[in-house]
N, C-alpha and C. Protein backbone atom coordinates (compact mmCIF):
# COMPACT_ATOMS: atom_id res chain seq x y z
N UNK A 1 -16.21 15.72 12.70
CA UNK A 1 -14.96 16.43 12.83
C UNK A 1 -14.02 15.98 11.72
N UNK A 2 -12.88 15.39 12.34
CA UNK A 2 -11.97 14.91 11.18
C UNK A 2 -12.17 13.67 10.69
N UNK A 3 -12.00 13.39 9.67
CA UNK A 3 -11.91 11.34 8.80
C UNK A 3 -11.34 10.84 10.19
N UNK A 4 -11.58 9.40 9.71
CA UNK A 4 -10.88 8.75 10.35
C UNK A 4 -9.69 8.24 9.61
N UNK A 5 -8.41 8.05 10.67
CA UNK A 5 -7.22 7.84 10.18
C UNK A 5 -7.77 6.48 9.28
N UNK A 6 -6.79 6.23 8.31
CA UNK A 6 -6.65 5.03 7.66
C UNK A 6 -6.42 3.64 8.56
N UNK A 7 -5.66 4.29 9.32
CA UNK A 7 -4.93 2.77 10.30
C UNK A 7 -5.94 2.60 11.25
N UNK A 8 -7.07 3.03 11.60
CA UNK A 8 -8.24 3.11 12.24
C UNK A 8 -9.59 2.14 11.58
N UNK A 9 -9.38 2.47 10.33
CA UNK A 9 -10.40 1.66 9.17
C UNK A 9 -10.48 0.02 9.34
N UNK A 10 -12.06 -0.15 9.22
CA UNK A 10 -11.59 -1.81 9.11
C UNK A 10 -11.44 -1.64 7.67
N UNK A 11 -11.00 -3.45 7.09
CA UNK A 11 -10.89 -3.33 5.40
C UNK A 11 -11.79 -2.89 4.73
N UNK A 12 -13.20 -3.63 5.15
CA UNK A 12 -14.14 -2.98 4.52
C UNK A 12 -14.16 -0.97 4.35
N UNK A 13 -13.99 -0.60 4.92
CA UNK A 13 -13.90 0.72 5.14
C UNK A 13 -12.86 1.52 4.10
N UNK A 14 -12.00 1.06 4.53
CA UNK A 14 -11.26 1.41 2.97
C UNK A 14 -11.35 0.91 2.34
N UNK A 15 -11.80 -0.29 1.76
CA UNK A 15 -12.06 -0.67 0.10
C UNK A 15 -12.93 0.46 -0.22
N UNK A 16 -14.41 0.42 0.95
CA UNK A 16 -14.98 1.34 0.39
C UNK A 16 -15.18 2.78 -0.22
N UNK A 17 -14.12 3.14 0.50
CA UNK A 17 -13.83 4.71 0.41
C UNK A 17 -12.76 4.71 -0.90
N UNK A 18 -11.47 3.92 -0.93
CA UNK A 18 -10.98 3.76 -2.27
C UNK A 18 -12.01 3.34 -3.16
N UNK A 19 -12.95 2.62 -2.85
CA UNK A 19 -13.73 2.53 -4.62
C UNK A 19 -14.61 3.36 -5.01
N UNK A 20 -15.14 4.35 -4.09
CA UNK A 20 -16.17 5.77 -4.22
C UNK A 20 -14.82 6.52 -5.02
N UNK A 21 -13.74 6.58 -4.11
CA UNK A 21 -12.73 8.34 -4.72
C UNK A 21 -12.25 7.99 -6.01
N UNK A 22 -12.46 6.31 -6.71
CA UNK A 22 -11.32 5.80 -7.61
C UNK A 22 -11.12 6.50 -8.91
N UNK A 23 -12.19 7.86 -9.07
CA UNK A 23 -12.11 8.65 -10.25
C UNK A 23 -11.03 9.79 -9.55
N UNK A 24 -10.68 9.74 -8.08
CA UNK A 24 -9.35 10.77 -8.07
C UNK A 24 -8.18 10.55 -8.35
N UNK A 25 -8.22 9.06 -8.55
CA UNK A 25 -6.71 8.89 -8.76
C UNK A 25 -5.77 9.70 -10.56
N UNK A 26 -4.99 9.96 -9.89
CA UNK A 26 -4.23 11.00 -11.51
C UNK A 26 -3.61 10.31 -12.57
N UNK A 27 -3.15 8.89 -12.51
CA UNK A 27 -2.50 8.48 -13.50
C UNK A 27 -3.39 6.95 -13.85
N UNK A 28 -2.99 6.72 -15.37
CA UNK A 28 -3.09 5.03 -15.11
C UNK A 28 -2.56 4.37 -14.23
N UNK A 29 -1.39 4.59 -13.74
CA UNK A 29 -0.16 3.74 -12.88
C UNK A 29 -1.22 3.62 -11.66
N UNK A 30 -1.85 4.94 -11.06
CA UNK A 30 -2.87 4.85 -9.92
C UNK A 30 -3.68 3.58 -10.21
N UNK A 31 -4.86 4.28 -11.20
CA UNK A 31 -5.54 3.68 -11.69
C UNK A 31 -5.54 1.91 -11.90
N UNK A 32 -4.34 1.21 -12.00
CA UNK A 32 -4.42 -0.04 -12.14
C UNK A 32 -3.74 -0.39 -10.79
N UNK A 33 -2.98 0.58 -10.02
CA UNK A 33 -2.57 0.17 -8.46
C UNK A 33 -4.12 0.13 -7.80
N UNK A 34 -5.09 0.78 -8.06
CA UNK A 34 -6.44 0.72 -7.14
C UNK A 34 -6.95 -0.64 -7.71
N UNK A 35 -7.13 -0.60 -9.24
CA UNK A 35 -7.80 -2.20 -9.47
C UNK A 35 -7.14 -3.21 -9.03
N UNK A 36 -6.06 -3.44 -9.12
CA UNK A 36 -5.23 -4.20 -8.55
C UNK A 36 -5.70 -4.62 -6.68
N UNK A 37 -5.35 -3.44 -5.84
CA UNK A 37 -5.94 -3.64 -4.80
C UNK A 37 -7.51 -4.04 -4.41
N UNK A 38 -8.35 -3.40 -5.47
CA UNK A 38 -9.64 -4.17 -4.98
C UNK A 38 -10.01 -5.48 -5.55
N UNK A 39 -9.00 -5.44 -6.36
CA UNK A 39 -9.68 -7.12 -7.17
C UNK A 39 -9.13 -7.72 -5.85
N UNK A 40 -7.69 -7.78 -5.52
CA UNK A 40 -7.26 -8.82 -4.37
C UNK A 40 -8.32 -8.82 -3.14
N UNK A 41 -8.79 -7.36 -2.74
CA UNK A 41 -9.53 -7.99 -1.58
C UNK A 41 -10.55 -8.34 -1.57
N UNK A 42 -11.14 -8.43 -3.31
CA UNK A 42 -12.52 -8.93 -3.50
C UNK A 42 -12.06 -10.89 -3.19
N UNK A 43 -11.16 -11.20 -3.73
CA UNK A 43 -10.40 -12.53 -2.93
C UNK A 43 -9.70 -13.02 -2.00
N UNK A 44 -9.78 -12.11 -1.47
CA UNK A 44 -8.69 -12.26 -0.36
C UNK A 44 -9.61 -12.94 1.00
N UNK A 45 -10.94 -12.90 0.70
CA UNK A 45 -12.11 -13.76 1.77
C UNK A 45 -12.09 -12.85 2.99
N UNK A 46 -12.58 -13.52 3.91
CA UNK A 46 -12.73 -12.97 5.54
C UNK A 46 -13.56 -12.15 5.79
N UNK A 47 -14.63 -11.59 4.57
CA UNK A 47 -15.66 -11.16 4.73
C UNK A 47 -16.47 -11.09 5.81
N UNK A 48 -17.00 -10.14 6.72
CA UNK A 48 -17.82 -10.32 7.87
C UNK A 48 -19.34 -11.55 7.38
N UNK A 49 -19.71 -11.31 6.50
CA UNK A 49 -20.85 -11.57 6.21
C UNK A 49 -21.44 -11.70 4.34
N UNK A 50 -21.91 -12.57 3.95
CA UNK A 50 -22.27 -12.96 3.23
C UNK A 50 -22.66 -11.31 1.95
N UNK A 51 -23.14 -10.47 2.86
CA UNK A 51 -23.59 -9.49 2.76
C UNK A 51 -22.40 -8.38 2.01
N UNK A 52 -21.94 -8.27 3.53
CA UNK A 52 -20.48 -7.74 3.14
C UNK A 52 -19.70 -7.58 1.64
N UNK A 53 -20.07 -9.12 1.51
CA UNK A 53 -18.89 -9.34 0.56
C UNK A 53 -19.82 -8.89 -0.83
N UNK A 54 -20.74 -9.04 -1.04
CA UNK A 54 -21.69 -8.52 -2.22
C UNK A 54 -21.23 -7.33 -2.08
N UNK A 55 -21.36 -6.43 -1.53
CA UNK A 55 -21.14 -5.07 -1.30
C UNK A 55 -20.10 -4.77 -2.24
N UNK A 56 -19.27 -5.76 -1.53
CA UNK A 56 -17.68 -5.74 -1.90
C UNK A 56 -17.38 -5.80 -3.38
N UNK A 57 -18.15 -6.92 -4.21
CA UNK A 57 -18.44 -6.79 -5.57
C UNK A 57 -18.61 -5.82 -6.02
N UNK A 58 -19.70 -5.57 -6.05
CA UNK A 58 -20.77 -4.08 -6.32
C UNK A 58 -19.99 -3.27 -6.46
N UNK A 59 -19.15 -2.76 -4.91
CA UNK A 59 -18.10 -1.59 -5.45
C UNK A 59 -17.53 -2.15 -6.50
N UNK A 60 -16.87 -3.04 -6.12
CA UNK A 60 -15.26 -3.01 -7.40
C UNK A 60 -16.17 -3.15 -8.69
N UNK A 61 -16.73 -3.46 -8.79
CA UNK A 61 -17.32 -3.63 -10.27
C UNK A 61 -17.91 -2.41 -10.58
N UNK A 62 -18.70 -1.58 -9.98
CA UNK A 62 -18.94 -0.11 -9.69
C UNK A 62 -17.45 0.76 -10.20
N UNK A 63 -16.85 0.48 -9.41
CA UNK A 63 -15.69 1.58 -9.70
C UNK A 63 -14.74 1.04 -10.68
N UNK A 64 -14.79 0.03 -11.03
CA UNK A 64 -14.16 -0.53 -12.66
C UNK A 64 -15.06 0.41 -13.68
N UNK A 65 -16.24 -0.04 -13.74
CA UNK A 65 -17.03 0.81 -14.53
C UNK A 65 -16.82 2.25 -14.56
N UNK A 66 -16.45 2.90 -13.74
CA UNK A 66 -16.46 4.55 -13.31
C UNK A 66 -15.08 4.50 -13.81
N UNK A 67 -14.13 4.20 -13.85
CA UNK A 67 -12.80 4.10 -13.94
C UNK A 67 -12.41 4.18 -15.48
N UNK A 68 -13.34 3.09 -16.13
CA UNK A 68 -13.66 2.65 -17.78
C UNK A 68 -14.11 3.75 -18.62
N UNK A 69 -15.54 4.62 -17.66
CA UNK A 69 -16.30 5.57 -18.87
C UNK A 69 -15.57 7.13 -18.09
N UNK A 70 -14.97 7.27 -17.12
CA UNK A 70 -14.83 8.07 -17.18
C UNK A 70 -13.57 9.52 -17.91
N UNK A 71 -14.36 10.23 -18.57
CA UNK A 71 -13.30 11.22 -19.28
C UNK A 71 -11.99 11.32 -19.11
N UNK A 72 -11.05 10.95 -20.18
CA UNK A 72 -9.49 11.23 -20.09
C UNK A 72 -9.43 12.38 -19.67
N UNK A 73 -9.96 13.70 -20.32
CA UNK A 73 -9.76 15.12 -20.43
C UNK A 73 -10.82 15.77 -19.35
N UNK A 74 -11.64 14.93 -18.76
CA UNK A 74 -12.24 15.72 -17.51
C UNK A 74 -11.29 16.11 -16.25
N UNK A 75 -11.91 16.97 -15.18
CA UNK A 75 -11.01 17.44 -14.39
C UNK A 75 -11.35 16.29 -13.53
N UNK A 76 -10.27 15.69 -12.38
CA UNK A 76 -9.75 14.97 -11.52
C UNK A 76 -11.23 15.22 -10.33
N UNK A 77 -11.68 14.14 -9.70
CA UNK A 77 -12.64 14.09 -8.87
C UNK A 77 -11.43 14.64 -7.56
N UNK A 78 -12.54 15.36 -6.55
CA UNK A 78 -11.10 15.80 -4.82
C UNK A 78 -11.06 14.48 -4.32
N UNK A 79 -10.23 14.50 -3.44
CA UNK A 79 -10.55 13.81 -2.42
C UNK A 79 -8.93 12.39 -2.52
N UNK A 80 -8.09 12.70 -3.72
CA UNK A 80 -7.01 12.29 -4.03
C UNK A 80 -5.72 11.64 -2.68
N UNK A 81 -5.96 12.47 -1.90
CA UNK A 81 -4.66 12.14 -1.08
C UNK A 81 -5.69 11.65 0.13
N UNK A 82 -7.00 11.50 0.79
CA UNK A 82 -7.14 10.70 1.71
C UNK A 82 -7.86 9.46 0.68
N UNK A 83 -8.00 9.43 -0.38
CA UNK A 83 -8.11 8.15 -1.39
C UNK A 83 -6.71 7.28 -1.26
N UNK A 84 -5.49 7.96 -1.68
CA UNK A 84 -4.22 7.17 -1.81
C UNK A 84 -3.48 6.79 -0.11
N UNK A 85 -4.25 7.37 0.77
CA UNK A 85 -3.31 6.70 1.89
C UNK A 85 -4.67 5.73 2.59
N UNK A 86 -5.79 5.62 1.96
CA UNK A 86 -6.25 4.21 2.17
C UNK A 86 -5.96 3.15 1.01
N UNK A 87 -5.79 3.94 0.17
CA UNK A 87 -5.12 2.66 -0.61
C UNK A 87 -3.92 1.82 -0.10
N UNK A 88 -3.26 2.86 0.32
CA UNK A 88 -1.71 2.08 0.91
C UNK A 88 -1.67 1.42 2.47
N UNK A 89 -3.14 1.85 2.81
CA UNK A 89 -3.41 1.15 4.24
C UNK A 89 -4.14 -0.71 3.24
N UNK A 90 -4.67 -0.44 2.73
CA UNK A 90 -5.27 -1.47 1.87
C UNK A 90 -4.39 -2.47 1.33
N UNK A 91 -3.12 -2.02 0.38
CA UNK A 91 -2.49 -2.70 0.50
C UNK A 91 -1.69 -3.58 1.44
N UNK A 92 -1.51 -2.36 2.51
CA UNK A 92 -0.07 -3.00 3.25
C UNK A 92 -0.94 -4.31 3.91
N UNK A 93 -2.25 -3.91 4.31
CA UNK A 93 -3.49 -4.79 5.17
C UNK A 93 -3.40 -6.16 4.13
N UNK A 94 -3.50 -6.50 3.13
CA UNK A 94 -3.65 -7.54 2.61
C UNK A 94 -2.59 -7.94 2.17
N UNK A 95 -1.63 -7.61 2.20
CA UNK A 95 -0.02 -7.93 2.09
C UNK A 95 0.83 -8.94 3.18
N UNK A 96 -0.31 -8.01 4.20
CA UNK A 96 -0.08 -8.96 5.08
C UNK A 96 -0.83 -10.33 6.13
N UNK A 97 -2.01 -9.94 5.40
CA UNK A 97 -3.11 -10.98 5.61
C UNK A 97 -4.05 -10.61 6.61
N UNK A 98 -3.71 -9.59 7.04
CA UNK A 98 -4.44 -8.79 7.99
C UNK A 98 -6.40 -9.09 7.69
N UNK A 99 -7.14 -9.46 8.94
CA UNK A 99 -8.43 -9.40 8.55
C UNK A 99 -9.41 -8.51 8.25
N UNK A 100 -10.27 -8.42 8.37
CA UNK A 100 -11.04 -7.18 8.59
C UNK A 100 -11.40 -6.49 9.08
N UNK A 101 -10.78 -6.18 10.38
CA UNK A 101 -10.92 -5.11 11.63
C UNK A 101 -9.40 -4.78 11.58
N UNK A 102 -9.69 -3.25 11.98
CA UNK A 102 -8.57 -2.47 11.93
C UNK A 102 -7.45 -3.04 12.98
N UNK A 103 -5.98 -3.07 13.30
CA UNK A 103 -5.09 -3.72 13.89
C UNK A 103 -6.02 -2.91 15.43
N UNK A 104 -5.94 -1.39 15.43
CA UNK A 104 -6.26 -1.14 16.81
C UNK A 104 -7.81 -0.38 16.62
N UNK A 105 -8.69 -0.16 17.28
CA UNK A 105 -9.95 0.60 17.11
C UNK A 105 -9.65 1.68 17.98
N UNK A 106 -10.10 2.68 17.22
CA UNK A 106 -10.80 3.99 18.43
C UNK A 106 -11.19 3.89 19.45
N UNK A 107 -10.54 4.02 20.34
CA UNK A 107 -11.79 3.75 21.70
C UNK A 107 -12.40 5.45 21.86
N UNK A 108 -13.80 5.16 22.63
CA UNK A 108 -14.74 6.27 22.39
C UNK A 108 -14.74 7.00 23.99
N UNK A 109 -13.18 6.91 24.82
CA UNK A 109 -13.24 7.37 25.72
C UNK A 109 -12.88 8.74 25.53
């Protein structure tokens, strides 16, 4: 049906989804607000699992790379505005030290 809200996401969840869309973002200013956010939560620890956190590399280093070769003059990847309000769930989450599970979960009643 629909995404799931941002405020629903654990961290992992939105890093991940910000570092797949990170060719939607429209400006440099984006562009170094997303690196910015994934470098911090590539340090920011609390990783579920050893695992996890490789992952966690992989993207950001993944989407640095995508970020690097991809075309000034190509058209904008979709997916722009549910990219930028996990970014800003991302931030506010490690701003405030928040771990890696979302503040509240879905319940599946």
């Amino acid at each position: 049906e629909d995404a799931p809200r941002p405020s629903s996401m654990t961290l992992y969840e939105l890093f991940r989804t910000v570092a797949l869309r990170c060719c939607a973002a429209a400006s440099d200013v984006e562009r170094d607000r997303l690196m910015m956010a994934l470098n911090a939560a590539v340090t920011h620890g609390g990783w579920a699992s050893s695992d996890e956190f490789r992952k966690v590399q992989q993207r950001r280093t993944q989407a640095e790379e995508r970020i690097r070769t991809f075309p000034r003059d190509a058209p904008r990847e979709g997916g722009r505005t549910g990219m930028m309000e996990c970014l800003q769930e991302l931030e506010t989450r490690l701003a405030a030290g928040i771990g890696r599970e979302a503040p509240s979960r879905r319940s599946s009643a």
